[in-house]
N, C-alpha and C. Protein backbone atom coordinates (compact mmCIF):
# COMPACT_ATOMS: atom_id res chain seq x y z
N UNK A 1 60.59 189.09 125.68
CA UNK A 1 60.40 188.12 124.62
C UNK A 1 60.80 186.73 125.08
N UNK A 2 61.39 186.43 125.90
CA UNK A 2 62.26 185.36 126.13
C UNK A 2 61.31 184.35 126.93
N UNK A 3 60.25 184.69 127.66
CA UNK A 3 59.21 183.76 128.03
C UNK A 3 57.76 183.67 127.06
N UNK A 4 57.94 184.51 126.24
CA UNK A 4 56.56 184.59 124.81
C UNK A 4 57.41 183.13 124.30
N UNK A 5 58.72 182.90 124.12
CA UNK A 5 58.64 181.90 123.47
C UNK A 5 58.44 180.44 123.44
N UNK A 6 58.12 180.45 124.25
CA UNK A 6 57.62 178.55 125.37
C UNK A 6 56.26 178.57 124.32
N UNK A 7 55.77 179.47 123.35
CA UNK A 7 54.63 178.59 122.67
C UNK A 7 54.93 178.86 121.17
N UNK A 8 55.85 179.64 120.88
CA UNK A 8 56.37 179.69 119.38
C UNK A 8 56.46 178.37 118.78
N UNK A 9 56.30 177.94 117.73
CA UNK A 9 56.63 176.84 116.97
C UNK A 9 57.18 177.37 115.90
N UNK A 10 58.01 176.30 114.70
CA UNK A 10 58.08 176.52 113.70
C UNK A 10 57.71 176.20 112.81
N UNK A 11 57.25 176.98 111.87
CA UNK A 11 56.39 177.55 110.94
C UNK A 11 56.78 176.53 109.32
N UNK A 12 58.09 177.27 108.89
CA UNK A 12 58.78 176.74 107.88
C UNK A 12 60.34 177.29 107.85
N UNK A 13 60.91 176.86 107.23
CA UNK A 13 62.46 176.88 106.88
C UNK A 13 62.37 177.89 105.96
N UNK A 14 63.52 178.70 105.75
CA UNK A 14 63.83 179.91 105.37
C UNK A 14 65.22 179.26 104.38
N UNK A 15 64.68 179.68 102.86
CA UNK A 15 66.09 179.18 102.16
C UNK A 15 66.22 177.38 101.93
N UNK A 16 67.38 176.71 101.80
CA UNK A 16 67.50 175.51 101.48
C UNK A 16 67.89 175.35 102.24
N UNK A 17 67.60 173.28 102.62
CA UNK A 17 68.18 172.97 104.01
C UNK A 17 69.75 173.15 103.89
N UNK A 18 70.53 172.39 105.01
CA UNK A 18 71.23 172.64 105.02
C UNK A 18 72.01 171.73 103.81
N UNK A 19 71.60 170.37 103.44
CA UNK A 19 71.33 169.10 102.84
C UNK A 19 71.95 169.96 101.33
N UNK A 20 70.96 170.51 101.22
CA UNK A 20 71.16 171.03 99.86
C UNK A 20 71.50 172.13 99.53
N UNK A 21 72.41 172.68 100.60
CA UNK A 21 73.93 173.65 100.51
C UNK A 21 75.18 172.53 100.34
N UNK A 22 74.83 171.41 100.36
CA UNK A 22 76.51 170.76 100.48
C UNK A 22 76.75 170.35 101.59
N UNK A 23 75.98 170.39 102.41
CA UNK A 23 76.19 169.62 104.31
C UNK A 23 75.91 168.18 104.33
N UNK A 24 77.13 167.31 104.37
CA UNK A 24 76.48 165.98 104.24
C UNK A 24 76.35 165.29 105.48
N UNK A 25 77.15 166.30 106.53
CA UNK A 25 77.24 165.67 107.66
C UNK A 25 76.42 166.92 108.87
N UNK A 26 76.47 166.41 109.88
CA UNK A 26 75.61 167.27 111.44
C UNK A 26 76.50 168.31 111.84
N UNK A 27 77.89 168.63 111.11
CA UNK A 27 78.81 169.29 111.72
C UNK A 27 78.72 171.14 110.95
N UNK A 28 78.06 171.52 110.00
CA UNK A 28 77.97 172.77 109.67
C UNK A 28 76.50 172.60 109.13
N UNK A 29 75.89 173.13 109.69
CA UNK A 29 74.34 173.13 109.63
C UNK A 29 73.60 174.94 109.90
N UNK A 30 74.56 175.54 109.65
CA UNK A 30 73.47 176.71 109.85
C UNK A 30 71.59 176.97 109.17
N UNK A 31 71.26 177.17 110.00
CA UNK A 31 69.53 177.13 109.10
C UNK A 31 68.51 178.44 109.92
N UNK A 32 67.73 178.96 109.22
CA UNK A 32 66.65 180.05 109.34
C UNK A 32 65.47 179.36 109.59
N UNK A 33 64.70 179.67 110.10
CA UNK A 33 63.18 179.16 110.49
C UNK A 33 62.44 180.08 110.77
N UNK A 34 61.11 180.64 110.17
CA UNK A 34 60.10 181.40 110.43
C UNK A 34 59.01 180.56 112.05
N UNK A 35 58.80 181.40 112.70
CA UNK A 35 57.83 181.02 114.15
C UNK A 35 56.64 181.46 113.79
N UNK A 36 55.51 180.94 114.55
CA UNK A 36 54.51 180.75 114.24
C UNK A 36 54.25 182.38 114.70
N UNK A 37 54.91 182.74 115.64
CA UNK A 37 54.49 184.25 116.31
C UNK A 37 55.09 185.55 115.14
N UNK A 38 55.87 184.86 114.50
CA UNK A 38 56.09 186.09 113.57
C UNK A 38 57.31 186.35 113.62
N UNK A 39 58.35 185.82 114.58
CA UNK A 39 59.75 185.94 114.79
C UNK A 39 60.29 185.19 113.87
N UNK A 40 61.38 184.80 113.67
CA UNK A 40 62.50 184.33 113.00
C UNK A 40 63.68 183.59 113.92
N UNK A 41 63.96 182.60 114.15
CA UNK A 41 65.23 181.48 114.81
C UNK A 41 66.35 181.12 113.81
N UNK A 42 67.49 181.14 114.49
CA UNK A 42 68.50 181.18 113.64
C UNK A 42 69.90 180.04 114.45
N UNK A 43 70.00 178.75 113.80
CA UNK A 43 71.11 178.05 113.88
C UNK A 43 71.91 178.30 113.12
N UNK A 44 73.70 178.28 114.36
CA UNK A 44 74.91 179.00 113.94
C UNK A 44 75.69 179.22 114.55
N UNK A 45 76.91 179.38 114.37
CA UNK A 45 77.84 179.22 115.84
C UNK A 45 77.58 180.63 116.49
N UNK A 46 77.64 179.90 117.55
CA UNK A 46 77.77 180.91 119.04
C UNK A 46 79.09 181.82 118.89
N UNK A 47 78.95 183.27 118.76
CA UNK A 47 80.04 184.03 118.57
C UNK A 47 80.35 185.12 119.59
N UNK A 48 79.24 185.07 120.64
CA UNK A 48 79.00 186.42 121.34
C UNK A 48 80.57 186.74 121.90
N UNK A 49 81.19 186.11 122.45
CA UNK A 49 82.58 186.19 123.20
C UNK A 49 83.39 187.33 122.01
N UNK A 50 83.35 186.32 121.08
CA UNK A 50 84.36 187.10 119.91
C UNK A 50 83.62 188.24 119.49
N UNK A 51 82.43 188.54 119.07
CA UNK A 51 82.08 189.76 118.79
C UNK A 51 81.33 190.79 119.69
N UNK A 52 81.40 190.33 120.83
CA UNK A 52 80.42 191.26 121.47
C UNK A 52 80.87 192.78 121.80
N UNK A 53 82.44 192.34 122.01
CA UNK A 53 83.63 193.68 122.14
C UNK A 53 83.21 194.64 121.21
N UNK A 54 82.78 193.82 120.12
CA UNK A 54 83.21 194.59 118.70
C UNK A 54 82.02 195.43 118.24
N UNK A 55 80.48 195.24 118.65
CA UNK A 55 79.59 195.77 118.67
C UNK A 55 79.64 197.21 118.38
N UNK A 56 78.39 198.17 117.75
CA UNK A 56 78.77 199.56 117.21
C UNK A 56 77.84 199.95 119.27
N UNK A 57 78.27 201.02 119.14
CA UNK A 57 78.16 202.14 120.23
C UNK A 57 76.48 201.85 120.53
N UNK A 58 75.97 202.12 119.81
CA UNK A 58 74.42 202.37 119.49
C UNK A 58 73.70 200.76 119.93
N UNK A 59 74.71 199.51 119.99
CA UNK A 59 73.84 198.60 119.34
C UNK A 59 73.75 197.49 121.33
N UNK A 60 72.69 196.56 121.72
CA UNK A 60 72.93 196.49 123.00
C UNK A 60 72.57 194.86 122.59
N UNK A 61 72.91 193.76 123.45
CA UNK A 61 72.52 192.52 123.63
C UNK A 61 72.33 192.58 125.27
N UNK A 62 71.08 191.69 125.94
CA UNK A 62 70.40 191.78 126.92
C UNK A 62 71.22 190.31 127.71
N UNK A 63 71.47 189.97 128.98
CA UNK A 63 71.94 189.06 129.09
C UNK A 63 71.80 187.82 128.71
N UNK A 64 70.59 187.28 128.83
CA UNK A 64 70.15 186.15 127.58
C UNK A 64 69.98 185.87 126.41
N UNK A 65 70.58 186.62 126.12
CA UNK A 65 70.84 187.17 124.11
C UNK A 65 72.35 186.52 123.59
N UNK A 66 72.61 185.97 123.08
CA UNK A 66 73.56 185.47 121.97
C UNK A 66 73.79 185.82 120.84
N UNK A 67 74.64 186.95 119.81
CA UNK A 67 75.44 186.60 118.98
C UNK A 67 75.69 185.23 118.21
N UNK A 68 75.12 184.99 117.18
CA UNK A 68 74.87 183.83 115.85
C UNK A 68 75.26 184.34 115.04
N UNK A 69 76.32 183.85 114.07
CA UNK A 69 77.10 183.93 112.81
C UNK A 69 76.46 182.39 112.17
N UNK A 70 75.97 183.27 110.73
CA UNK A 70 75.51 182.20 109.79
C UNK A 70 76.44 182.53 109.10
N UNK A 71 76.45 181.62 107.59
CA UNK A 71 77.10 182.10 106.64
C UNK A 71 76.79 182.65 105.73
N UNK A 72 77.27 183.29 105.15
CA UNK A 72 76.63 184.38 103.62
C UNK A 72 75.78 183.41 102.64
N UNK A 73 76.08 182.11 102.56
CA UNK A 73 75.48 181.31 101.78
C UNK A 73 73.98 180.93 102.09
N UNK A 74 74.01 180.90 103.56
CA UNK A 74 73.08 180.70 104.39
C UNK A 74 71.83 181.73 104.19
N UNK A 75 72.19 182.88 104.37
CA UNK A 75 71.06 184.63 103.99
C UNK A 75 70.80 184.11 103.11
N UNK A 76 71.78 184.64 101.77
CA UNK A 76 71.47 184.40 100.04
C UNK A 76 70.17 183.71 99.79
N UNK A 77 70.71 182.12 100.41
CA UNK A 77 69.78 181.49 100.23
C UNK A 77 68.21 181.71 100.67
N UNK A 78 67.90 182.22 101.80
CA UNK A 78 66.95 182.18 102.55
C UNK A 78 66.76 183.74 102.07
N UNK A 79 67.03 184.61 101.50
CA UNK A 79 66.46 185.59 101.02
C UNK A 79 65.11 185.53 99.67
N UNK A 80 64.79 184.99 99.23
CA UNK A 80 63.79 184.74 98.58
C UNK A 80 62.92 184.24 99.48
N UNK A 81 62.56 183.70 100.63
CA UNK A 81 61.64 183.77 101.33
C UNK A 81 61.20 184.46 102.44
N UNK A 82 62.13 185.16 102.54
CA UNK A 82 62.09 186.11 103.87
C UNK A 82 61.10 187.03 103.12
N UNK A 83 59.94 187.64 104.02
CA UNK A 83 58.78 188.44 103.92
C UNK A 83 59.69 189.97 103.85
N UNK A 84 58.97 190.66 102.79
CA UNK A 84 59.02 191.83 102.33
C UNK A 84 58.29 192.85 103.32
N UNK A 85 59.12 194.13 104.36
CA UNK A 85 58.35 194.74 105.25
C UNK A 85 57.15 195.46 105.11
């Protein structure tokens, strides 16, 4: 997946910006974005260090893969537009 994405674009925003969660400034900005390919992008702090230990048995990240923590406010929000499977 990691070279499919050099032609992904984005599509639309998922949920409310960040603007209109209460972010008045560049410093907590988590945000969702739908890709034109059908994936989903996600701004948010970088957590892999702290959680990667913590991962279930079953579950794997590939070396170019990162761990992203949004906030709960962040989903909520962006759950009314997220596509139904």
């Amino acid at each position: 997946m990691r070279n499919e994405l050099s032609s992904a674009r984005i599509t639309r925003r998922l949920g409310d910006s960040p603007r209109q969660r209460g972010s008045l400034t560049a410093e907590s900005c988590p945000d969702l974005f739908e890709l034109t390919d059908g994936n989903f992008a996600v701004i948010g702090t970088e957590a892999t260090a702290a959680l990667d230990p913590h991962l279930p048995s079953d579950a794997a990240r590939a070396d170019y893969e990162r761990i992203v923590v949004i906030t709960r406010e962040t989903l909520i929000r962006a759950k009314r537009d997220i596509p139904d499977a």
